[in-house]
Protein backbone atom coordinates (compact mmCIF):
# COMPACT_ATOMS: atom_id res chain seq x y z
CA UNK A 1 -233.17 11.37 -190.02
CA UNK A 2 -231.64 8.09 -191.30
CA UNK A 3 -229.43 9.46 -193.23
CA UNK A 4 -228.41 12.05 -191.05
CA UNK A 5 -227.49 9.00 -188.86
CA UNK A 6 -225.63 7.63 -190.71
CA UNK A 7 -223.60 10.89 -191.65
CA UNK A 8 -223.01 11.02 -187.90
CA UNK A 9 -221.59 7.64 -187.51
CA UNK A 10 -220.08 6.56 -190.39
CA UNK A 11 -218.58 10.43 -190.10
CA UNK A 12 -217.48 11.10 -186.21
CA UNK A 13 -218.17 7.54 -184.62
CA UNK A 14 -221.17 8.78 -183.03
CA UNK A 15 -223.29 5.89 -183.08
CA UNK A 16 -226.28 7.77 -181.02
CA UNK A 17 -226.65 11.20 -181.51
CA UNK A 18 -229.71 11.55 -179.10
CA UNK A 19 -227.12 10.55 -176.80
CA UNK A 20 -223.74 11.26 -177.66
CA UNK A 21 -220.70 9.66 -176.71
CA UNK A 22 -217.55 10.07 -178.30
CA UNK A 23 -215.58 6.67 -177.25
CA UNK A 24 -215.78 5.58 -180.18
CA UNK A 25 -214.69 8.74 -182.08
CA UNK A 26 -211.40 8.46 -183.18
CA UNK A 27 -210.32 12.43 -184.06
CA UNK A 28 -212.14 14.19 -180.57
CA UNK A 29 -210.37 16.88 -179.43
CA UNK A 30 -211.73 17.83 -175.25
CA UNK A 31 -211.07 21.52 -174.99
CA UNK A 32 -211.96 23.77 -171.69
CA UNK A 33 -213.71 26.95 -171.63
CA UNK A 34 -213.24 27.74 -167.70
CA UNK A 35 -209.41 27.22 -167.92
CA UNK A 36 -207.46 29.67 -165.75
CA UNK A 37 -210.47 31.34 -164.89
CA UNK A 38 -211.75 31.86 -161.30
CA UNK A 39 -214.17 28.44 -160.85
CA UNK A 40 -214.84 29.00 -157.28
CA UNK A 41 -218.85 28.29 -156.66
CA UNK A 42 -219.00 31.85 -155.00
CA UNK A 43 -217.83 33.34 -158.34
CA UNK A 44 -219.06 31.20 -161.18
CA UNK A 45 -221.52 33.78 -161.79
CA UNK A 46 -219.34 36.53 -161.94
CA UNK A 47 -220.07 38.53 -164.68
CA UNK A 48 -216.35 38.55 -165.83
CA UNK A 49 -215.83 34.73 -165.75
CA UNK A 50 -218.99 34.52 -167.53
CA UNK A 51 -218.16 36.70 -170.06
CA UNK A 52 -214.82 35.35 -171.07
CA UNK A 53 -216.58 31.50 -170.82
CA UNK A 54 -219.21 33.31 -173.66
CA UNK A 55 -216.30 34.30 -175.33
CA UNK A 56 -214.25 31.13 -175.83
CA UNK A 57 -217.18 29.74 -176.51
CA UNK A 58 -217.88 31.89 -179.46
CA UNK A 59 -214.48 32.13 -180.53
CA UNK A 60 -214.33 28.28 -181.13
CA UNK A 61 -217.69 28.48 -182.72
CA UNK A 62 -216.09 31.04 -185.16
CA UNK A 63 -213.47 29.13 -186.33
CA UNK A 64 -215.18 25.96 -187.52
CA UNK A 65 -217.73 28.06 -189.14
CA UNK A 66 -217.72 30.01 -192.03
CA UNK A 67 -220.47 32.25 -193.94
CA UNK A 68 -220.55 29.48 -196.63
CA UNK A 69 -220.87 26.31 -194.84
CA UNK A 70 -223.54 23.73 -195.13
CA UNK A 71 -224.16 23.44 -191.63
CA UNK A 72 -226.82 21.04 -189.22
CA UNK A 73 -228.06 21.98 -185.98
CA UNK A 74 -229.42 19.07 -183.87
CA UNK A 75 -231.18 19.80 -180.81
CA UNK A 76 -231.74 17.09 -177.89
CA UNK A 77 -234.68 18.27 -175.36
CA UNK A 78 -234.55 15.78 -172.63
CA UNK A 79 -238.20 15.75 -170.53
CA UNK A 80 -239.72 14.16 -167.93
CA UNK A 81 -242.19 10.99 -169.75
CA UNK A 82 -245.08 12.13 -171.37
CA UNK A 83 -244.72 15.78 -169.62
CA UNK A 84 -242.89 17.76 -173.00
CA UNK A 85 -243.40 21.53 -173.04
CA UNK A 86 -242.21 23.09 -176.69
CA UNK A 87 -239.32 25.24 -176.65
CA UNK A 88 -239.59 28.57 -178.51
CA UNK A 89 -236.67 27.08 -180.77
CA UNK A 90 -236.98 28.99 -183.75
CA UNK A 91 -237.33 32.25 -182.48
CA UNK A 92 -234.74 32.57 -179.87
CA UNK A 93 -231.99 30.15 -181.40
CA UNK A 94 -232.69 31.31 -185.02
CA UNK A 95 -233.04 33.93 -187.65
CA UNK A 96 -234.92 33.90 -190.84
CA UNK A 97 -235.60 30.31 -190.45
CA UNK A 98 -239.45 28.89 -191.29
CA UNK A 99 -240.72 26.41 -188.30
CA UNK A 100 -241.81 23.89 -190.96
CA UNK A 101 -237.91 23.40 -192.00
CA UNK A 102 -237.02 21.72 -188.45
CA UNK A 103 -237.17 18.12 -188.86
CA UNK A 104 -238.37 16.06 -185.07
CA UNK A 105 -238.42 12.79 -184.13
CA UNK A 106 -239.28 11.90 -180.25
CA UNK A 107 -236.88 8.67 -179.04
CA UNK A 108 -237.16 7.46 -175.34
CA UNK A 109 -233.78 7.71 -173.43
CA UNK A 110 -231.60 4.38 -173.03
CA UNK A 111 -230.09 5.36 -169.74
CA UNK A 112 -233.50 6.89 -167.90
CA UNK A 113 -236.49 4.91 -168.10
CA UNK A 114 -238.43 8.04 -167.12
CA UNK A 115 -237.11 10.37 -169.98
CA UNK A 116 -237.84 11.38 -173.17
CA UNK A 117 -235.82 12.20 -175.87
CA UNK A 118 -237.06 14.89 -178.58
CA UNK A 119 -234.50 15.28 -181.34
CA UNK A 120 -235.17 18.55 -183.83
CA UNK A 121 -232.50 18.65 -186.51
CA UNK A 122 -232.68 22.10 -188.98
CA UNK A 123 -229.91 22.71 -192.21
CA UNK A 124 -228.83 26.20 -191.99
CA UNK A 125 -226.09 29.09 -192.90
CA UNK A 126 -223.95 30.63 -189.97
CA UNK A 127 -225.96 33.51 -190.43
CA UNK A 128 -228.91 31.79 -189.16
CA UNK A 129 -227.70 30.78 -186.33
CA UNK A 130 -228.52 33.14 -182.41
CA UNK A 131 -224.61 31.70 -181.63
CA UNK A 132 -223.86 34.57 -179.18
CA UNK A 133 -227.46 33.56 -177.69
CA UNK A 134 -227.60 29.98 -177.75
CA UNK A 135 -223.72 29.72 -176.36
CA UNK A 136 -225.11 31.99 -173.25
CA UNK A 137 -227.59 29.52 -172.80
CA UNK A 138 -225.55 26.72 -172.51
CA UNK A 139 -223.10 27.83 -170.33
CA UNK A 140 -225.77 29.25 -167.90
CA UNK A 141 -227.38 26.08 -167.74
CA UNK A 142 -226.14 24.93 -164.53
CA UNK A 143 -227.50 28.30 -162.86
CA UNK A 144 -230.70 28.81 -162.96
CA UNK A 145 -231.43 32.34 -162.19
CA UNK A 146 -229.05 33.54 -165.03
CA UNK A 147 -230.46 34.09 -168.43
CA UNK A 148 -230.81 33.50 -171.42
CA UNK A 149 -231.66 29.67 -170.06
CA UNK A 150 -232.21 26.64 -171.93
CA UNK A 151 -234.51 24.37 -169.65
CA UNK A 152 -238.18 25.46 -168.30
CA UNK A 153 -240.38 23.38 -166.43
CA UNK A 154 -240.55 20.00 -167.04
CA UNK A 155 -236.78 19.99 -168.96
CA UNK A 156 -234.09 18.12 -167.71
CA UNK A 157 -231.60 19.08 -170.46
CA UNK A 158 -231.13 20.57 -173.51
CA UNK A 159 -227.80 20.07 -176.05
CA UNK A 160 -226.70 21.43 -179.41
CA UNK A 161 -225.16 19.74 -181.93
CA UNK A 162 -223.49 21.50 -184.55
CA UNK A 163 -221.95 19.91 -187.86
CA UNK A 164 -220.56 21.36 -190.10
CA UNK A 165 -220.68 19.01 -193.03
CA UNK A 166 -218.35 21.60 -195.41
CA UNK A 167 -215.51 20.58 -193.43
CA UNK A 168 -216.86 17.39 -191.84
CA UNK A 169 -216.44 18.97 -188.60
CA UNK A 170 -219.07 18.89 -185.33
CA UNK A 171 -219.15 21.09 -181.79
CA UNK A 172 -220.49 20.15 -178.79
CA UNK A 173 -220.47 23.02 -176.26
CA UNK A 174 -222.03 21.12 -173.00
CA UNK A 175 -221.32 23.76 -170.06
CA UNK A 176 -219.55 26.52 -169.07
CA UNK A 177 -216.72 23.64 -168.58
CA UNK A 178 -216.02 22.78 -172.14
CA UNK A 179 -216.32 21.61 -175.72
CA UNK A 180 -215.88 18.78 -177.71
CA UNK A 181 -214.77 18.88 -181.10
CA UNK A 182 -214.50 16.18 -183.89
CA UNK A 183 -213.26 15.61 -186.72
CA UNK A 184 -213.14 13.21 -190.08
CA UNK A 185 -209.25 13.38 -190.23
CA UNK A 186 -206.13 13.54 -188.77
CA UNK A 187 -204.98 16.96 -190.47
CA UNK A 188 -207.71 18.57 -189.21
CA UNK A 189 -207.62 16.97 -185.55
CA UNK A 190 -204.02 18.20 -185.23
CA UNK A 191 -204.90 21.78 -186.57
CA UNK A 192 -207.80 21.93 -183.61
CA UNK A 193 -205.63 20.72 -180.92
CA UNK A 194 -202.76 22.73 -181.94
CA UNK A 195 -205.28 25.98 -182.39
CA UNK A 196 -206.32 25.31 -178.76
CA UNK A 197 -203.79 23.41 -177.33
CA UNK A 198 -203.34 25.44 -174.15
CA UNK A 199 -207.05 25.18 -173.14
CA UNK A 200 -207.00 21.46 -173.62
CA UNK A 201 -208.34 18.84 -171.05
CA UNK A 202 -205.73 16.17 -169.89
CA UNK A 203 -207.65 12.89 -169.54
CA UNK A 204 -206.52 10.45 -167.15
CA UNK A 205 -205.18 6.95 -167.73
């Protein structure tokens, strides 16, 4: 876990990846996945804006990843103290994968004194990643009838981290809002933000 850590930081700037922030990231690129689609509360779970949020979603996925990459998967389940019920990780969110490969490490949250923090990290190939699956999940997170779903009882949130260490590249899909993405270099940074340049969010001053 150390030295994953370390990767992370020294890497993207993220000094806390139970808890990212990206301030200190110098190549983050903010992009949205609801742009010019109907956001209206009444229609958020239409099936059509859902589908095309799955979609960007999966098409951003696609292009960081390829069939060859070393990849990590880091998984933050945030749960009330002392009240953690397992996630069926490995089954849902992966193929061909043994349960004794995911690394875990429990951390209590700096910002909630009532939360913990339960950090699995896994190395894997694209092709063992559920991304269609797991990208559902996230964006349906904020509506809890809708499945797949992330969070059961006694979750407060769940987040994916996923670095590609080929290219020195991570994704952060949060919501149905957006994604971040980082990178190690400036080349890559301006291929991202030109690739999705029209979906990007304009941060205030």
């Amino acid at each position: 876990m150390e030295n994953l850590k370390m990767y992370m930081s020294n890497t993207f700037g993220v000094k806390n990846m139970e808890e990212p922030s990206y301030f200190d990231s110098k190549y983050v690129i903010h992009t949205q996945l609801e742009k010019d689609l109907s956001t209206s509360e009444g229609e958020k779970t239409n099936v059509t804006y859902l589908k095309n949020v799955y979609s960007k979603g999966e098409k951003i996925f696609h292009s960081i990843f390829e069939k060859k990459d070393d990849i990590v998967v880091i998984i933050n389940v945030e749960t009330v103290r002392g009240r953690y019920s397992k996630l069926d990780m490995i089954r849902k969110f992966f193929r061909n994968i043994n349960k004794y490969d995911m690394k875990y490490e429990k951390n209590k949250s700096n910002t909630f004194e009532d939360i913990d923090i339960h950090t699995f990290y896994l190395n894997v190939q694209k092709e063992n990643i559920a991304d269609q699956y797991i990208i559902s999940a996230i964006c349906n997170q904020d509506f809890p009838p809708l499945i797949p779903k992330l969070k059961k009882r006694n979750v407060e949130g769940v987040n994916f981290l996923f670095v590609n260490k080929t290219k020195h590249t991570l994704l952060h899909i949060y919501d149905d809002r957006g994604a971040y993405i980082l990178t190690s270099n400036s080349e890559d940074y301006d291929y991202y933000t030109n690739l999705y340049r029209e979906n990007l969010f304009i941060e205030e001053e």
